[in-house]
Protein backbone atom coordinates (compact mmCIF):
# COMPACT_ATOMS: atom_id res chain seq x y z
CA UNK A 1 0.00 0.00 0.00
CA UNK A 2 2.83 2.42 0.66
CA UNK A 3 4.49 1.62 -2.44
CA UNK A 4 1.32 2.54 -4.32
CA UNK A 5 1.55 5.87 -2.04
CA UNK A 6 4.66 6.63 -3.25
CA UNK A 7 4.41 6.40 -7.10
CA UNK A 8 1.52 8.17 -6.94
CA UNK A 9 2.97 10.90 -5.48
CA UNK A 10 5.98 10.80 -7.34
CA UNK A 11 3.83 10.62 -10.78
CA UNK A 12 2.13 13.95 -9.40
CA UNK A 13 5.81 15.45 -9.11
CA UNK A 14 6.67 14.78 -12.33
CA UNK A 15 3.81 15.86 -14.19
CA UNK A 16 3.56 19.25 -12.38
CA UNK A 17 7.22 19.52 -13.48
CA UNK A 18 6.28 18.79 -16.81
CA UNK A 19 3.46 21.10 -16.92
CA UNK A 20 5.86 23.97 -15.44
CA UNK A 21 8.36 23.27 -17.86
CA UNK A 22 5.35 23.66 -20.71
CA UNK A 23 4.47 27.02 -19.57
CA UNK A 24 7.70 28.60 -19.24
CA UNK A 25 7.80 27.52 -22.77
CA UNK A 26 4.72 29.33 -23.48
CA UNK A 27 5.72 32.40 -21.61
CA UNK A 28 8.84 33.00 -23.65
CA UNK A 29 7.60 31.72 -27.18
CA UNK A 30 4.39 34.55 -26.60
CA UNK A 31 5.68 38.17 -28.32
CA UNK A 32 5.65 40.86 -25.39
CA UNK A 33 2.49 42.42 -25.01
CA UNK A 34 2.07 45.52 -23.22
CA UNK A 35 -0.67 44.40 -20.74
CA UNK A 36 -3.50 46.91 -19.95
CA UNK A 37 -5.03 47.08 -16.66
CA UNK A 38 -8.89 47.16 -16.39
CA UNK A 39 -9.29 49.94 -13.98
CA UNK A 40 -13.74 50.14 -12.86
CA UNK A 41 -15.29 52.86 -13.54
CA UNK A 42 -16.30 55.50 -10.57
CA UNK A 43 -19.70 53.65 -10.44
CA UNK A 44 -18.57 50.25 -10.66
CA UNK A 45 -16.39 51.15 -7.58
CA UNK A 46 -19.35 52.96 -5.73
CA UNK A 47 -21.23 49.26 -6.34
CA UNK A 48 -18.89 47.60 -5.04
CA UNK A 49 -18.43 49.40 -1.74
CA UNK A 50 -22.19 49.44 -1.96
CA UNK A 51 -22.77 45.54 -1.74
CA UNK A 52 -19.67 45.26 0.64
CA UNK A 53 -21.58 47.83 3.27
CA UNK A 54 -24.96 46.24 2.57
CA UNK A 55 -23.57 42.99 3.32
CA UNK A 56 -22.15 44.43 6.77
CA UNK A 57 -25.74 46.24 7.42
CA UNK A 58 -27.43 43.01 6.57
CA UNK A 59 -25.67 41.35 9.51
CA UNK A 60 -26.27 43.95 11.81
CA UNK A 61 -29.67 44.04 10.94
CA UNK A 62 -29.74 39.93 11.23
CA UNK A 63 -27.99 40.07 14.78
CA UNK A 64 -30.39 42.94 15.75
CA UNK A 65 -27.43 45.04 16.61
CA UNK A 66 -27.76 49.18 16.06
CA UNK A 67 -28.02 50.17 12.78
CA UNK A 68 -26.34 53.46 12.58
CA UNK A 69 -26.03 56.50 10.55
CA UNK A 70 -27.07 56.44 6.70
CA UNK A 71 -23.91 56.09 4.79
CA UNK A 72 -23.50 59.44 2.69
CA UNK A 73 -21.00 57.97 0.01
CA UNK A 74 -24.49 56.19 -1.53
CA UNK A 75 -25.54 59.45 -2.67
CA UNK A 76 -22.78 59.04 -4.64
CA UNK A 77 -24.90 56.88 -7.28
CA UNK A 78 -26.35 60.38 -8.34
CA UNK A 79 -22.75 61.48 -9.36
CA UNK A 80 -20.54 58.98 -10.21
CA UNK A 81 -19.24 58.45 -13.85
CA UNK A 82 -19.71 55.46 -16.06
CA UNK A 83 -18.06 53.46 -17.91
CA UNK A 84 -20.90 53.41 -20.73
CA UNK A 85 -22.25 57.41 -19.85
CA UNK A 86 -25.36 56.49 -21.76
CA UNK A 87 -26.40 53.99 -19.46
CA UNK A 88 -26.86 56.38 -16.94
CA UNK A 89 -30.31 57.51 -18.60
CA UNK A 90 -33.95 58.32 -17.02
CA UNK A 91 -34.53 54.35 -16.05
CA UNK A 92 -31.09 54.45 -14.15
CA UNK A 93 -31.68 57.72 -12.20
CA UNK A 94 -35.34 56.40 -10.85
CA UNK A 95 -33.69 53.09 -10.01
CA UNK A 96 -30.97 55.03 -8.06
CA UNK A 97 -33.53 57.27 -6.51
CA UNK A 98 -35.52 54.45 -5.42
CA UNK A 99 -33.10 52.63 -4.02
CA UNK A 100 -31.68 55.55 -1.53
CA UNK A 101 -34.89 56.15 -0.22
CA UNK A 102 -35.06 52.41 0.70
CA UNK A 103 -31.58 52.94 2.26
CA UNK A 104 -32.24 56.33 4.14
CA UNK A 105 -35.82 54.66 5.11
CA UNK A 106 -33.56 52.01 6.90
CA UNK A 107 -31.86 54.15 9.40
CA UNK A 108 -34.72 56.71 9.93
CA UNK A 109 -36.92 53.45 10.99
CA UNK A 110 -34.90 51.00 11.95
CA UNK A 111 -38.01 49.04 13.62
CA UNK A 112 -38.50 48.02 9.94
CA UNK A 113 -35.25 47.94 8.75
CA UNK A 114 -35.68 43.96 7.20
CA UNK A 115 -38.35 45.45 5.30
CA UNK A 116 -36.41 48.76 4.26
CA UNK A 117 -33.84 46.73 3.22
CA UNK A 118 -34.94 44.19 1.12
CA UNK A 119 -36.67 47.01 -0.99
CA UNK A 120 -33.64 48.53 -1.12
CA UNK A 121 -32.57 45.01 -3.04
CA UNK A 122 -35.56 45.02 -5.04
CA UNK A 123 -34.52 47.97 -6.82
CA UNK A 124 -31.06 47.20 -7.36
CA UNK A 125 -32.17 43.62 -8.83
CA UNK A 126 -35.15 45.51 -11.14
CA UNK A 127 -32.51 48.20 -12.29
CA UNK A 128 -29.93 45.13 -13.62
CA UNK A 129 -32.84 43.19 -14.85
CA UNK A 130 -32.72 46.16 -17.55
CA UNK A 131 -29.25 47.50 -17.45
CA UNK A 132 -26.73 45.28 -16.60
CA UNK A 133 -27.55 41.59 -15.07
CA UNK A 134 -24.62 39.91 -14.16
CA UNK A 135 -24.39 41.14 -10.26
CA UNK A 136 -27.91 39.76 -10.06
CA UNK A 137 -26.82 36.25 -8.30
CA UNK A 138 -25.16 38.09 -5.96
CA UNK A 139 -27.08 40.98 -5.46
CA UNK A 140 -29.81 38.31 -4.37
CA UNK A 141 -27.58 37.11 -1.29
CA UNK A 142 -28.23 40.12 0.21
CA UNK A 143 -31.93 39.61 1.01
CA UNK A 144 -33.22 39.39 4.39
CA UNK A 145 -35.34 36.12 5.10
């Protein structure tokens, strides 16, 4: 049994070294490219921190801990630049609109705060039914059961 151990590991060794050895070859055979960084736009940032602090607020909401001040950064979403400009359009600025009054209802009434909340998800999941629907998996996480 510890023979069979053995040259399985050792197998393993050698084919990692042989699939090292491969792409080294790659890497040096490939003509330089001059690599280009994808850098988010202003309002794929904002997003970001968005769902990040929603995902705190949804645990302090959970845990029935205090819910504190109304984070002004989201006001942000009025503001912040695109990387498409003509997405944000007449659809988007509703959407937005809706969706900080769902956030500012949660700290001014924190009694309902599971409610506030999960409308506050409701519009971000109707505005990337329309606009831009990949975050809508995880966007979904964030509701309150």
């Amino acid at each position: 049994m510890k023979k069979i151990i053995v040259l399985v590991l050792v197998f393993g060794l050698f084919s990692c070294q042989k699939k090292e050895a491969k792409a080294e070859k790659k890497c040096t055979s490939v003509k330089e490219k001059k690599l280009e960084m994808y850098e988010m736009s202003e309002m794929a940032t904002l997003m970001e921190q968005m769902y990040v602090d929603n995902k705190r607020l949804k645990e302090r909401i959970q845990k029935g801990d205090t819910i504190g001040t109304f984070p002004k950064h989201f006001l942000k979403i009025f503001t912040a630049k695109f990387t498409d400009e003509t997405e944000n359009d007449l659809f988007f600025k509703q959407k937005a609109k809706d969706y900080i009054t769902a956030q500012q209802l949660i700290y001014s009434d924190p009694k309902n705060a599971k409610e506030h909340f999960n409308v506050g998800v409701d519009a971000c999941i109707k505005c990337h039914e329309i606009k831009c629907g990949g975050p809508i998996p995880r966007i979904k996480k964030l509701y309150i059961k």
